[in-house]
Protein backbone atom coordinates (compact mmCIF):
# COMPACT_ATOMS: atom_id res chain seq x y z
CA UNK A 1 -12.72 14.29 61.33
CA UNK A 2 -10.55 15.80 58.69
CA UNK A 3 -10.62 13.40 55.53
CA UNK A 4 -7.19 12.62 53.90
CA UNK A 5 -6.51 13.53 50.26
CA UNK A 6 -4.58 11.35 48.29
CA UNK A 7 -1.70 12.37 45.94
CA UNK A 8 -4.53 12.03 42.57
CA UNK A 9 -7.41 14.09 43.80
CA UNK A 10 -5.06 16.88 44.64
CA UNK A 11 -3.82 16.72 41.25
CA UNK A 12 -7.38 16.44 39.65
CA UNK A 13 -8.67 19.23 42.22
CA UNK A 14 -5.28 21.36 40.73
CA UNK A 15 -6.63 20.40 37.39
CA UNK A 16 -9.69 21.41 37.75
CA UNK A 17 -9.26 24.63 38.92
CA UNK A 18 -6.17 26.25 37.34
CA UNK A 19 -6.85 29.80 38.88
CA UNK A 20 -5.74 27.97 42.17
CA UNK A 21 -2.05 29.47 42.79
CA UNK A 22 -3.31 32.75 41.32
CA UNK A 23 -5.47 32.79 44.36
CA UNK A 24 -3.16 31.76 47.09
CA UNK A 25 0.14 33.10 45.33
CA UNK A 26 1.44 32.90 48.85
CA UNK A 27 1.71 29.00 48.09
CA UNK A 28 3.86 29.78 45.24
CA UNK A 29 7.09 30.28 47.61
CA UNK A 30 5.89 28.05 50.59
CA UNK A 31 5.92 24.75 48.66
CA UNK A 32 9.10 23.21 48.55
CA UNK A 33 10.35 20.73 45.51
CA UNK A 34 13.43 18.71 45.72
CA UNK A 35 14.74 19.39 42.18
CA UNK A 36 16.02 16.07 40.06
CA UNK A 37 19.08 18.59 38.58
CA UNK A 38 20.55 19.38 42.13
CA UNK A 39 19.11 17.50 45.01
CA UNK A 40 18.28 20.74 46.80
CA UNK A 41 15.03 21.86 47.74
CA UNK A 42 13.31 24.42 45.48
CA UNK A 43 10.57 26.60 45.99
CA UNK A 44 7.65 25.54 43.03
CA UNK A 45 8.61 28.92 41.06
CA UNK A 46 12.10 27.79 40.41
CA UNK A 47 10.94 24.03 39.62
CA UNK A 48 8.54 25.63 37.23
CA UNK A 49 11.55 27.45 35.71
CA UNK A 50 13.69 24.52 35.45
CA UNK A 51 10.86 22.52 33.67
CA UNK A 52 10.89 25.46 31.32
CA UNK A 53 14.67 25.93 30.56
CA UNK A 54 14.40 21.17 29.61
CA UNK A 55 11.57 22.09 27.29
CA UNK A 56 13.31 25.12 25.72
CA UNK A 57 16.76 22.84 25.55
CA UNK A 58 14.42 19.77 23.94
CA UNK A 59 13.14 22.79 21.74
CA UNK A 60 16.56 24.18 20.78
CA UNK A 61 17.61 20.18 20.04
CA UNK A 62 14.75 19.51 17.89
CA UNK A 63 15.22 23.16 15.93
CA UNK A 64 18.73 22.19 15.70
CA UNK A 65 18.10 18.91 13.73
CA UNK A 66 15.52 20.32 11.92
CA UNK A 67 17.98 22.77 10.51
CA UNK A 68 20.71 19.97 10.12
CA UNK A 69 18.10 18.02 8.18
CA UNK A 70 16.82 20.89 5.52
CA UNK A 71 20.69 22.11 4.87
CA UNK A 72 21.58 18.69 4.14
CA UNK A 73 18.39 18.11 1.83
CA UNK A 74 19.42 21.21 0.34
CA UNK A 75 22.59 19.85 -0.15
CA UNK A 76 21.26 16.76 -2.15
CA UNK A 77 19.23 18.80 -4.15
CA UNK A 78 21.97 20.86 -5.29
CA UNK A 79 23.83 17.87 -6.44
CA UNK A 80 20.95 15.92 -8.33
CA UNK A 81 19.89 19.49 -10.03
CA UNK A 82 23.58 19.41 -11.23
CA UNK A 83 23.31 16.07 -12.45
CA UNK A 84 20.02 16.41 -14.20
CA UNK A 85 21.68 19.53 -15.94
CA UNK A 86 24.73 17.30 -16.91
CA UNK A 87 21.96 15.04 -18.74
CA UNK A 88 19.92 17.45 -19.94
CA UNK A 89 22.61 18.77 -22.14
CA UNK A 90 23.20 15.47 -24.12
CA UNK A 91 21.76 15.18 -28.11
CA UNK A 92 23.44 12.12 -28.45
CA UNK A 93 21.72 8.99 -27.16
CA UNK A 94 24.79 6.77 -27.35
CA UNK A 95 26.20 9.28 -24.74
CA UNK A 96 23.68 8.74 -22.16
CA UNK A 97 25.22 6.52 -19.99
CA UNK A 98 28.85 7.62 -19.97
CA UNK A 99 27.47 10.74 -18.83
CA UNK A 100 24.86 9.92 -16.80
CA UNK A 101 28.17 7.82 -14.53
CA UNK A 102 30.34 10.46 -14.93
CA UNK A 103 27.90 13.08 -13.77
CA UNK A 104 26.43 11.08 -10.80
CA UNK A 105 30.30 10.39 -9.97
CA UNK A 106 31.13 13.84 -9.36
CA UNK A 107 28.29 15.89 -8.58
CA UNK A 108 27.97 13.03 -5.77
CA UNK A 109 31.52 12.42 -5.16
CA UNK A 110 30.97 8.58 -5.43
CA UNK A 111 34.42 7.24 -6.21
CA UNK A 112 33.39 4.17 -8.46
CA UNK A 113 29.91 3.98 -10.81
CA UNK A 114 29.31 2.28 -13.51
CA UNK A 115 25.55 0.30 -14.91
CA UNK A 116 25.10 -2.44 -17.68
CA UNK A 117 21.59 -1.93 -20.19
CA UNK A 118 20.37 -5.04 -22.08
CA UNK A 119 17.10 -5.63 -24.56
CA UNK A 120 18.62 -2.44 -26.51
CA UNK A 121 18.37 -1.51 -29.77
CA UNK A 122 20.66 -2.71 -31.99
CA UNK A 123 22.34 0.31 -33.04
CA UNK A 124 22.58 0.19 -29.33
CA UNK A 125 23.91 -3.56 -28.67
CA UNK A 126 27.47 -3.25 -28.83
CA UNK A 127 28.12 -0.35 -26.08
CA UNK A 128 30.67 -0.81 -23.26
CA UNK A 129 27.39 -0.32 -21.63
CA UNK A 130 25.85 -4.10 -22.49
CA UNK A 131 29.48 -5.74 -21.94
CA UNK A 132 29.46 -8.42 -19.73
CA UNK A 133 25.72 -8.99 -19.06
CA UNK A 134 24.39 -12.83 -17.80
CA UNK A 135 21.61 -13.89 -16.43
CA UNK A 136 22.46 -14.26 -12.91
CA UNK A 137 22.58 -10.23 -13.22
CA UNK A 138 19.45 -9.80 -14.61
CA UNK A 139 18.13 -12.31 -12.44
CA UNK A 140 19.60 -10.18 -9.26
CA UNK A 141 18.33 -7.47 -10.78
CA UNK A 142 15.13 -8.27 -11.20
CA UNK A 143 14.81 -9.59 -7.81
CA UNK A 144 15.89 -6.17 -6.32
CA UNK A 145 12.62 -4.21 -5.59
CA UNK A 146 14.25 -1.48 -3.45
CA UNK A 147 17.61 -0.30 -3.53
CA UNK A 148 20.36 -2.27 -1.79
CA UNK A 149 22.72 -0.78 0.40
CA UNK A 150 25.24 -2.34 2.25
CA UNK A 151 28.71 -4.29 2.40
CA UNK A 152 30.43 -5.62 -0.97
CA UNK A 153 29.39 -9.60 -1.05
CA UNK A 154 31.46 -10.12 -4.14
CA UNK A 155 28.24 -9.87 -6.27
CA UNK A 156 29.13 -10.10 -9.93
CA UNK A 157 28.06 -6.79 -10.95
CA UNK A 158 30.79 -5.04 -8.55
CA UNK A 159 33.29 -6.09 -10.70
CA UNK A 160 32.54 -3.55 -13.56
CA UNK A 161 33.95 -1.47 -11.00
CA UNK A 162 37.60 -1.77 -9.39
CA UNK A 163 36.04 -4.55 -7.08
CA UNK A 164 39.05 -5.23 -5.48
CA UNK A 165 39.12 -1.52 -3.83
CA UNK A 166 34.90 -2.04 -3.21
CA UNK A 167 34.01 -1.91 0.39
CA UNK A 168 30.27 -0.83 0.02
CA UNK A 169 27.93 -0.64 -2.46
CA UNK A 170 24.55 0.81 -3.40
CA UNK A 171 22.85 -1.24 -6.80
CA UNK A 172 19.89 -0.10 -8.26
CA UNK A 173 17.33 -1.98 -10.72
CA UNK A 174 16.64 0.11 -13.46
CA UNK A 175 12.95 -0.18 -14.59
CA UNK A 176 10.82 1.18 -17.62
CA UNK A 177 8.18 3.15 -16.30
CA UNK A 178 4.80 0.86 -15.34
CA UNK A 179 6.88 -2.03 -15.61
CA UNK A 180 8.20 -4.69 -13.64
CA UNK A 181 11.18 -5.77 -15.71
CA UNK A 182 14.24 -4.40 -16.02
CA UNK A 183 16.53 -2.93 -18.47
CA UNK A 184 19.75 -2.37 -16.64
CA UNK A 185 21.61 -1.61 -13.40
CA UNK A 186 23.21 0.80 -11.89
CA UNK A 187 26.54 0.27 -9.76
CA UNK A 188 27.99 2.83 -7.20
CA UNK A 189 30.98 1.43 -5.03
CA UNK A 190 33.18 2.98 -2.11
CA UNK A 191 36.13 2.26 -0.50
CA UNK A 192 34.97 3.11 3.13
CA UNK A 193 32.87 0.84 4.44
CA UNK A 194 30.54 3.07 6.13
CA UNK A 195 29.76 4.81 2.66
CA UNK A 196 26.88 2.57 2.03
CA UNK A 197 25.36 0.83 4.80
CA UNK A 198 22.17 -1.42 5.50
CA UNK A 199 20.43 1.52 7.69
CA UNK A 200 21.15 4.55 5.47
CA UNK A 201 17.30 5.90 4.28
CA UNK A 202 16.86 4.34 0.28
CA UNK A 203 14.00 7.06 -0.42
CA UNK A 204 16.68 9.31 -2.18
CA UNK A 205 18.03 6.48 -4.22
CA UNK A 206 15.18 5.41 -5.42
CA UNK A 207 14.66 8.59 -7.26
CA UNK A 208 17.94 8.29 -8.61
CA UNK A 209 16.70 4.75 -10.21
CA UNK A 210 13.51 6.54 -11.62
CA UNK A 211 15.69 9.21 -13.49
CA UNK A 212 18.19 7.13 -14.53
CA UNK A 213 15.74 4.89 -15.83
CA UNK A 214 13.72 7.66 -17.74
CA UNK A 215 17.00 9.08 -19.20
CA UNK A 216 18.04 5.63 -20.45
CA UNK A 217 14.80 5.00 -21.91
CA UNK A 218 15.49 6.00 -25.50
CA UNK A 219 18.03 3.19 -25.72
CA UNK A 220 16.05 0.34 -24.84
CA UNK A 221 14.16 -1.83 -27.61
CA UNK A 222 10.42 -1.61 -27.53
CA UNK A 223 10.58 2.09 -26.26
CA UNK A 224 8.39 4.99 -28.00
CA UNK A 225 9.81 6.41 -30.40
């Protein structure tokens, strides 16, 4: 009596022995497929060539968003390099944070940005840049330890923008280096909604919080001199 072979140990036998259809190539044409793209039957050559062309699609997808990806990381770079260079250039310190706005409004095209500094020096203490500083922002600030991103709630510090016009937001703590504290905040503000949203990636932003905070430092009291 012939013994019946089940679905799995033809596939391990297969397996097993990959020299199999270069043995019987005759197979190669006789076995019929019914292919999941048409319905028809297919002989196993042209099901191995449709398997082929959905990996080399998959492939073109994924080289496609690869691509996407590094042109718009390029893209970022460009714009923080011109920022940095818009810093860079200042021998004033009393300048530092109009141009460190300015700069991350344009190179970024962010339509509203603005930040508040406090434990300055005193030469320091009187800037637009300390106006309008209480302790439920420094408290809010001190709570935030990642960036947030997302709808305007009305928070106080969205009002040293045009708040009324505000429909998203990005705030960032600004931190001297190996500390906990802060020192100040940082304020961007759109009018589209979508701008700045819960699920956008923070990773970028937080480097923005780390320069800003390092090119702010030479304001704040306590810093080296």
């Amino acid at each position: 009596m012939t013994a019946t072979l089940d679905s799995s140990t033809v596939a391990q036998y297969l397996s097993e022995h990959p020299n199999f259809f270069e043995e019987h190539t005759a197979l190669l044409g006789e076995v019929k497929l019914s292919s999941p793209l048409t319905g028809r039957t297919i002989s196993l050559q042209e099901r191995q060539m449709e398997v082929m062309r959905d990996k080399y699609k998959a492939l073109e997808l994924r080289m496609s968003k690869l691509s996407r990806l590094a042109e718009e990381n390029g893209d970022i770079a460009s714009k923080f390099h011109g920022w940095n260079q818009a810093m860079l250039q200042v021998r004033n310190d009393a300048d530092m944070p109009r141009v460190l706005v300015d700069a991350l409004q344009s190179n970024f095209d962010v339509p509203y940005v603005s930040l508040r500094l406090w434990q300055m020096l005193p030469e320091h203490a009187d800037g637009w840049f300390t106006e309008d500083v209480t302790a439920d922002v420094r408290m809010f600030a001190n709570s935030l330890q990642a960036p947030y991103c997302g709808s305007n709630r009305d928070f106080e510090a969205v009002h040293w923008l045009q708040a009324d016009k505000i429909e998203s937001t990005v705030m960032i703590a600004l931190r001297a280096p190996n500390t906990t504290g802060t020192f100040g905040l940082l304020v961007l503000g759109s009018p589209d909604s979508e701008r700045f949203t819960s699920s956008m990636g923070t990773d970028f932003l937080v480097h923005i919080g780390a320069t800003a905070s390092a090119a702010l430092a030479a304001l704040r009291a306590g810093s080296p001199a």
